[in-house]
N, C-alpha and C. Protein backbone atom coordinates (compact mmCIF):
# COMPACT_ATOMS: atom_id res chain seq x y z
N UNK A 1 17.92 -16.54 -7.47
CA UNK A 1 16.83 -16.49 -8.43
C UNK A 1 16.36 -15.04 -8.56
N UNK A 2 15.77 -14.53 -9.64
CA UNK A 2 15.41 -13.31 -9.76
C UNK A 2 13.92 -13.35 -10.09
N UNK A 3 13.40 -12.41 -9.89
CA UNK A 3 11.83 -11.86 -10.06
C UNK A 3 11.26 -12.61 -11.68
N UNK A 4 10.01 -13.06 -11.74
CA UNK A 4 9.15 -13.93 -13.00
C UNK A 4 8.64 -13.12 -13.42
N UNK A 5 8.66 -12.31 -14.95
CA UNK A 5 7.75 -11.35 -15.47
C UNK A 5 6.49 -12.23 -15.35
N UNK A 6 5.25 -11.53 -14.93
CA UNK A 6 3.92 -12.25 -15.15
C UNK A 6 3.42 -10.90 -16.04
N UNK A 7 2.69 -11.88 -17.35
CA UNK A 7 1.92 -10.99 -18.11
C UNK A 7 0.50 -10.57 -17.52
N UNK A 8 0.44 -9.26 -17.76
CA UNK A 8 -0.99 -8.32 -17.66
C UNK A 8 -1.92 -8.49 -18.42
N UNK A 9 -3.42 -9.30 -17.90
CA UNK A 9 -4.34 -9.45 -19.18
C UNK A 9 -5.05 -8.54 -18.85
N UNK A 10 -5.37 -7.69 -20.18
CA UNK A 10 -6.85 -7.25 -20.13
C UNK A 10 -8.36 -7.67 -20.02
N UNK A 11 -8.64 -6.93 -19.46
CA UNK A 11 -10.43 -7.32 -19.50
C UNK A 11 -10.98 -6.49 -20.78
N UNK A 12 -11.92 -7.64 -21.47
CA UNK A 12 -12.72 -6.92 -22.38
C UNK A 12 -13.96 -7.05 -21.71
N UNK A 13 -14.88 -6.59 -22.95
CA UNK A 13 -16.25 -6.45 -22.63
C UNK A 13 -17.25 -7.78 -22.66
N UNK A 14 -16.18 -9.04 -23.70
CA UNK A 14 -16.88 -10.02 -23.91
C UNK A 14 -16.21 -11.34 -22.21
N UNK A 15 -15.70 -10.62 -21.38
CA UNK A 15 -15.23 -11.02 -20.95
C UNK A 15 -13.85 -12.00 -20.43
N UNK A 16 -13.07 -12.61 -19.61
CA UNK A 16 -11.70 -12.60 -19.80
C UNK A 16 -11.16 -14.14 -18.94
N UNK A 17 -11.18 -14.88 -19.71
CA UNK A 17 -10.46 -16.26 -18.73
C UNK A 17 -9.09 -15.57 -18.42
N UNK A 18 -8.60 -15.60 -17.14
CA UNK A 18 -7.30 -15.07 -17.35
C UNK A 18 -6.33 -16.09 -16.62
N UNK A 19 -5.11 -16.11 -17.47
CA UNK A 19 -4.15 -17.10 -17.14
C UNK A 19 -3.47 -17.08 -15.97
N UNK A 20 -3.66 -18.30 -14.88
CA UNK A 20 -2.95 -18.06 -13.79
C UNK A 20 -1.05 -18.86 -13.71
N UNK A 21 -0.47 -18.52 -13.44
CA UNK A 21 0.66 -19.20 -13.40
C UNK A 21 1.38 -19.06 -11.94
N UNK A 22 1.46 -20.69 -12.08
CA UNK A 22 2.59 -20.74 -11.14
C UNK A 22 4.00 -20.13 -10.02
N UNK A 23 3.73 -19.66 -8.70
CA UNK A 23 4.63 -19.17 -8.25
C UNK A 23 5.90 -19.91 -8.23
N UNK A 24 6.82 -18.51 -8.83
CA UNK A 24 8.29 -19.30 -9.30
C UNK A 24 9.00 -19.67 -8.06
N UNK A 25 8.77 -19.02 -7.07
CA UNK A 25 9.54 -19.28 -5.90
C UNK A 25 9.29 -18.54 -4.77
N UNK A 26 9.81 -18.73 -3.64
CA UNK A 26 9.63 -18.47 -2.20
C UNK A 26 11.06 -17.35 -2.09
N UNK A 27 10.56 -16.53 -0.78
CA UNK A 27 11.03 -15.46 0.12
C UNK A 27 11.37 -14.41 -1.19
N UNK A 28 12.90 -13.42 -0.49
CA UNK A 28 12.72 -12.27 -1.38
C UNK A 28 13.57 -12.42 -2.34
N UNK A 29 12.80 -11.66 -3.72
CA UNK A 29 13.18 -11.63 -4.95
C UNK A 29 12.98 -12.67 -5.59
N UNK A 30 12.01 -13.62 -5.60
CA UNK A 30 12.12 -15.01 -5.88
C UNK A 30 10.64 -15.09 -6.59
N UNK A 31 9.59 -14.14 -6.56
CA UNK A 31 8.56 -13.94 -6.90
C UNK A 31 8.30 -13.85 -8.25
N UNK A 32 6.81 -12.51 -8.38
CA UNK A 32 6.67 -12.45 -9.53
C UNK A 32 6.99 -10.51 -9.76
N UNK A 33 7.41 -9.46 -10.96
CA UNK A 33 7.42 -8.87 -10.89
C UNK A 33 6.06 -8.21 -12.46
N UNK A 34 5.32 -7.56 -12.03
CA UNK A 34 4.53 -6.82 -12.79
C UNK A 34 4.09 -5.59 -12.96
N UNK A 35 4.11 -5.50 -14.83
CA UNK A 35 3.70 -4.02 -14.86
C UNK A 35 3.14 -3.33 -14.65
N UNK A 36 2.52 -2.25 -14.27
CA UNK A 36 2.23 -1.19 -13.07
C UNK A 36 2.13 -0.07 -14.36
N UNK A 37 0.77 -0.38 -15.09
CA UNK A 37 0.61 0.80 -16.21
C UNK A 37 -0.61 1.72 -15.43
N UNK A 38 -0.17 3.05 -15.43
CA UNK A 38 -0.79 4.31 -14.84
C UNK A 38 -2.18 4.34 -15.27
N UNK A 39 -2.56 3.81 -17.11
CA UNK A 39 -3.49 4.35 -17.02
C UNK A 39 -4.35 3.07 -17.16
N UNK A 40 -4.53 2.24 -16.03
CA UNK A 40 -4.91 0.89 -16.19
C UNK A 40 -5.11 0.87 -14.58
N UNK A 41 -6.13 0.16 -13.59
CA UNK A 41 -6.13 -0.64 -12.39
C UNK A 41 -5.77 -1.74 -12.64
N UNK A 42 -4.51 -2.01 -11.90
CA UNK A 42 -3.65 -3.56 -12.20
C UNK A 42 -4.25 -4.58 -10.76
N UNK A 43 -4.42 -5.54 -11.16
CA UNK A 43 -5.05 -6.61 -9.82
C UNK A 43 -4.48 -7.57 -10.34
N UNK A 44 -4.10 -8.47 -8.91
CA UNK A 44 -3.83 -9.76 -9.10
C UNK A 44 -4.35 -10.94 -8.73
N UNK A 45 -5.10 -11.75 -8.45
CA UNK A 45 -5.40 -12.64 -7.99
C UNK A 45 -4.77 -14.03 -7.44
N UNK A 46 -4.35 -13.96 -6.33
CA UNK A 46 -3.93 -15.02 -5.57
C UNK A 46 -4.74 -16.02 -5.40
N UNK A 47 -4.41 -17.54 -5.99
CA UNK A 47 -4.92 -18.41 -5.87
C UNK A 47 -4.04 -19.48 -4.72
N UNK A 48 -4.56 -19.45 -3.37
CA UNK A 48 -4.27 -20.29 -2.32
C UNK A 48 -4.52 -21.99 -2.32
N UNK A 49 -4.66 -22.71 -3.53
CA UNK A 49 -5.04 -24.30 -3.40
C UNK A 49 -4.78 -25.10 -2.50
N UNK A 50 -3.77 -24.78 -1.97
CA UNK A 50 -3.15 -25.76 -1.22
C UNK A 50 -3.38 -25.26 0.10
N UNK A 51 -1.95 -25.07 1.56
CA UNK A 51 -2.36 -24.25 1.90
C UNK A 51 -2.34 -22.67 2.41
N UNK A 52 -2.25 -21.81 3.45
CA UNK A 52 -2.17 -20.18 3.13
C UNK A 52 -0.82 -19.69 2.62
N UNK A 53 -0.85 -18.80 1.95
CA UNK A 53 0.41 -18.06 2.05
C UNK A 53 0.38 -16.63 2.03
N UNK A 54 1.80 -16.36 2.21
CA UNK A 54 1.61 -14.40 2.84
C UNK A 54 2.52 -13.97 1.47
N UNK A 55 1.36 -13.01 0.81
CA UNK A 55 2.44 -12.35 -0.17
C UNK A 55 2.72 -10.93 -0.15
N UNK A 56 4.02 -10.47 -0.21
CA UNK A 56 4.63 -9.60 0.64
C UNK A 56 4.69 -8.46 -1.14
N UNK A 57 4.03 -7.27 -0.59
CA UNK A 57 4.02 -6.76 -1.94
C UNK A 57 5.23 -5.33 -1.22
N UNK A 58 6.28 -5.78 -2.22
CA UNK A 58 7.22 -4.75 -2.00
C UNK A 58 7.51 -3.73 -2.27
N UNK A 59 8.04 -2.51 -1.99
CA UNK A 59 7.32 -1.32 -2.31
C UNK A 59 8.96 -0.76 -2.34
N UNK A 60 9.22 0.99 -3.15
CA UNK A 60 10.59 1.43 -3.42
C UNK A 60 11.33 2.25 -2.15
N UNK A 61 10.48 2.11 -0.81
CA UNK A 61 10.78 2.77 0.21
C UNK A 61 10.41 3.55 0.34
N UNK A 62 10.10 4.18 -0.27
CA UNK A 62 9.93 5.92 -0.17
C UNK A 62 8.92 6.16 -0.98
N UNK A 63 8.04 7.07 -1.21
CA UNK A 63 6.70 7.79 -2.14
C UNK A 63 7.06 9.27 -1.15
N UNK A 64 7.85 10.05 -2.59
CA UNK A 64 7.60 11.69 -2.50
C UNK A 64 8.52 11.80 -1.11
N UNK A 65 9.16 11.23 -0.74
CA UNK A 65 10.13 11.64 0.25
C UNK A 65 9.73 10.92 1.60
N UNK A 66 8.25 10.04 1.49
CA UNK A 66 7.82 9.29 2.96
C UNK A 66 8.16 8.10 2.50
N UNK A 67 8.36 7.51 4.15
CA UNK A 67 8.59 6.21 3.77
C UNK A 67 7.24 5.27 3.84
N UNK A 68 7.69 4.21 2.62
CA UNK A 68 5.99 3.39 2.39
C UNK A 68 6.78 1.99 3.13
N UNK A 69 5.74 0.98 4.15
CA UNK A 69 6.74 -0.26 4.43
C UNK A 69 5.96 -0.82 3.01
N UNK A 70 6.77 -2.06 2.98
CA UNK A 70 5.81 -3.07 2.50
C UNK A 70 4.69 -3.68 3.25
N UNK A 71 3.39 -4.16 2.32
CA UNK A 71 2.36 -4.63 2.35
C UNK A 71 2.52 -6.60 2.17
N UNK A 72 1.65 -6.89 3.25
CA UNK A 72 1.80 -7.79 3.41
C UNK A 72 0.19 -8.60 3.36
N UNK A 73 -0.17 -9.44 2.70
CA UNK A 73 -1.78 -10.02 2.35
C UNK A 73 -1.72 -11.10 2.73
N UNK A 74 -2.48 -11.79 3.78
CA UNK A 74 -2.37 -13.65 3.93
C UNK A 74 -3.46 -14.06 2.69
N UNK A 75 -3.43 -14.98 2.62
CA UNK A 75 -4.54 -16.01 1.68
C UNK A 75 -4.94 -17.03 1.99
N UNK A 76 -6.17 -17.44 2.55
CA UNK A 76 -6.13 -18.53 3.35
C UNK A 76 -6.22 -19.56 2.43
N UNK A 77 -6.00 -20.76 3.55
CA UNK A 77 -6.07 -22.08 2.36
C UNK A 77 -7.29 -22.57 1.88
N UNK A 78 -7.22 -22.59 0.58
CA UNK A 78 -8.44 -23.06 -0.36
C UNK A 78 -9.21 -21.92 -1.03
N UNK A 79 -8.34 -20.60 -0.91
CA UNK A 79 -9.35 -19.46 -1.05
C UNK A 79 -8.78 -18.71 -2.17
N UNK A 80 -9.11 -17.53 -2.82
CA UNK A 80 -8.21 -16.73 -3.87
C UNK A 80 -8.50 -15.44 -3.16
N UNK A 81 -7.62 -14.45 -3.24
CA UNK A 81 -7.88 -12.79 -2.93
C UNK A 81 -7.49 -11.98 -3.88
N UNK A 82 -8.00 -11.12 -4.48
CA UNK A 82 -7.80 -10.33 -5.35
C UNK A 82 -6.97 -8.66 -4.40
N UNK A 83 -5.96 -8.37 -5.28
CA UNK A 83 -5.47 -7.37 -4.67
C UNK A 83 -4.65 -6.62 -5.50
N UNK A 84 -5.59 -5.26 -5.27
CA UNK A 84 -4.82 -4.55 -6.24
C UNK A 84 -3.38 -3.61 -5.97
N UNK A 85 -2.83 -3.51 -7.07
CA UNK A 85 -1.30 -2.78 -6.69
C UNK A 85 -1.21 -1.77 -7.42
N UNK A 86 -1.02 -1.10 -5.87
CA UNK A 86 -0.43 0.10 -5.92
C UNK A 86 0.26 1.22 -7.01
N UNK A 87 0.35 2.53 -7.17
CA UNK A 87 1.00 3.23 -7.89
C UNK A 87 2.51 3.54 -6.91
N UNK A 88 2.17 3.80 -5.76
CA UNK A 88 2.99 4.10 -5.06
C UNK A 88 4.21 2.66 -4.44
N UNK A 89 3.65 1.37 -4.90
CA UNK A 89 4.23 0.44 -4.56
C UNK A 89 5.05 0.26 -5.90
N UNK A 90 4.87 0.98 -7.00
CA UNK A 90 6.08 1.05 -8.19
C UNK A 90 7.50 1.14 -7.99
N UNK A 91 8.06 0.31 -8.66
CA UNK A 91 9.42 0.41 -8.59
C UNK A 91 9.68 1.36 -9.93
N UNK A 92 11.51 1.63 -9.93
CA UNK A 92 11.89 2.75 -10.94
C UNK A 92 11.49 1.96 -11.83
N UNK A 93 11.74 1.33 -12.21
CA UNK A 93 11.88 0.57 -13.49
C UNK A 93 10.04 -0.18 -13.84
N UNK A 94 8.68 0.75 -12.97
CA UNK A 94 7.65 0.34 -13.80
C UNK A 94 7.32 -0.55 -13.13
N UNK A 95 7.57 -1.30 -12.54
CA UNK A 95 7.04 -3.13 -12.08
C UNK A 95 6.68 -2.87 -10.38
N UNK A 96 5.78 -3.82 -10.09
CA UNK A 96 5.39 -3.88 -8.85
C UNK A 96 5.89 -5.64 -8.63
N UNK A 97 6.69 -5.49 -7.28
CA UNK A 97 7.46 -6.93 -7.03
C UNK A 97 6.58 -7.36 -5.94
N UNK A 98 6.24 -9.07 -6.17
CA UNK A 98 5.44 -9.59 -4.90
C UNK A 98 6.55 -10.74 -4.63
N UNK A 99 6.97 -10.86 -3.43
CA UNK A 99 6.95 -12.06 -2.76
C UNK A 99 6.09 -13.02 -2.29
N UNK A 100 6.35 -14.40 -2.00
CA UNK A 100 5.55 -15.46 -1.44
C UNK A 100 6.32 -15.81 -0.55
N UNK A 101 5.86 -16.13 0.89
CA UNK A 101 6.67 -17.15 1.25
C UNK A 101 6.18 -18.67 1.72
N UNK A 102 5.52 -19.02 0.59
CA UNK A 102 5.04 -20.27 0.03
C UNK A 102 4.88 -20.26 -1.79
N UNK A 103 5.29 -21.75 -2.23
CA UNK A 103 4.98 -21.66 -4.06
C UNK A 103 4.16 -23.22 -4.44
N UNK A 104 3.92 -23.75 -3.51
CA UNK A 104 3.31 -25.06 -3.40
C UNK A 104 1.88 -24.86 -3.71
N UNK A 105 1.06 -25.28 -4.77
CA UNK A 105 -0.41 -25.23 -4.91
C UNK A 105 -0.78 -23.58 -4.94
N UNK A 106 0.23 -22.58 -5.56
CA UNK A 106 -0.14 -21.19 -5.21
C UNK A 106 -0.19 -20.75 -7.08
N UNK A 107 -0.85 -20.20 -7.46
CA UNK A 107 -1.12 -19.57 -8.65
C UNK A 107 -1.66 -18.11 -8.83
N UNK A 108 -1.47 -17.34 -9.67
CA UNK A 108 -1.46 -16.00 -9.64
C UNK A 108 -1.66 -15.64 -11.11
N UNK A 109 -2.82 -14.73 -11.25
CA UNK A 109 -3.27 -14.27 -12.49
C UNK A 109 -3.24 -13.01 -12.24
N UNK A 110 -2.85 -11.69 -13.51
CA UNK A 110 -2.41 -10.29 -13.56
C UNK A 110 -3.78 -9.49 -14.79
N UNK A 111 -4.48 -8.90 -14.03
CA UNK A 111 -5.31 -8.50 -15.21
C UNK A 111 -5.35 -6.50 -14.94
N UNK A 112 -5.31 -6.03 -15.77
CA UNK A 112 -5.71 -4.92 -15.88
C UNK A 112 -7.08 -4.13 -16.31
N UNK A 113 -7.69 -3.05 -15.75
CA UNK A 113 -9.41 -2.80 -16.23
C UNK A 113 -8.69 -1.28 -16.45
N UNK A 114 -9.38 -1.25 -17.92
CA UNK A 114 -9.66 0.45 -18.31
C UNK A 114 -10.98 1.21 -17.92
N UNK A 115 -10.66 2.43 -17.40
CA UNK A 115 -12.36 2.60 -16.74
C UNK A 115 -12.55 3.44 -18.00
N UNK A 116 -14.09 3.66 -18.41
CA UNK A 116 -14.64 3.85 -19.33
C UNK A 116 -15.21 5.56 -19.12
């Protein structure tokens, strides 16, 4: 299986229901992959319904010649965590990749804020 584009909503001013969708799948590469626009704070919100899971935010190895590991967030059960991603957790190709290794009762919404 390969990585689920999840779309980036914006926040307006009148405010923003934002769409959560379904994790496509468990362990690596099986996730969701999202865009990672520079001039935007990208967050995601992990929704835990069921119960915890660990989402493993994967990173290109390296930033500027150091090595970055991946980041790893639990979520406990019944709870949501908001977490924002990284510039340095960018892949070449623009996208920031999360793993789960749970997709049962797990949902995930992508919003971006322009600062003013």
């Amino acid at each position: 299986m390969a990585y689920t584009t999840k779309t980036v909503e914006d926040v307006d001013v009148g405010g923003t229901a934002a769409t959560y969708t379904a994790v496509p799948g468990t362990g690596s590469g099986n996730g969701f992959q999202i865009a990672n626009d520079p001039a935007h704070r990208t967050i995601v919100d992990v929704d835990a319904a069921g119960g915890a899971v660990v989402v493993t935010l994967v990173t290109p190895g390296t930033d500027d010649g150091l090595a970055v590991a991946d980041r790893t967030v639990t979520v406990g059960a019944g709870t949501h965590k908001f977490i924002p991603l990284r510039r340095n957790y960018k892949q070449s190709d623009g996208n920031n990749y999360l793993d789960f290794d749970v997709s049962a009762s797990v949902t995930v919404a992508a919003i971006k804020v322009t600062a003013e």
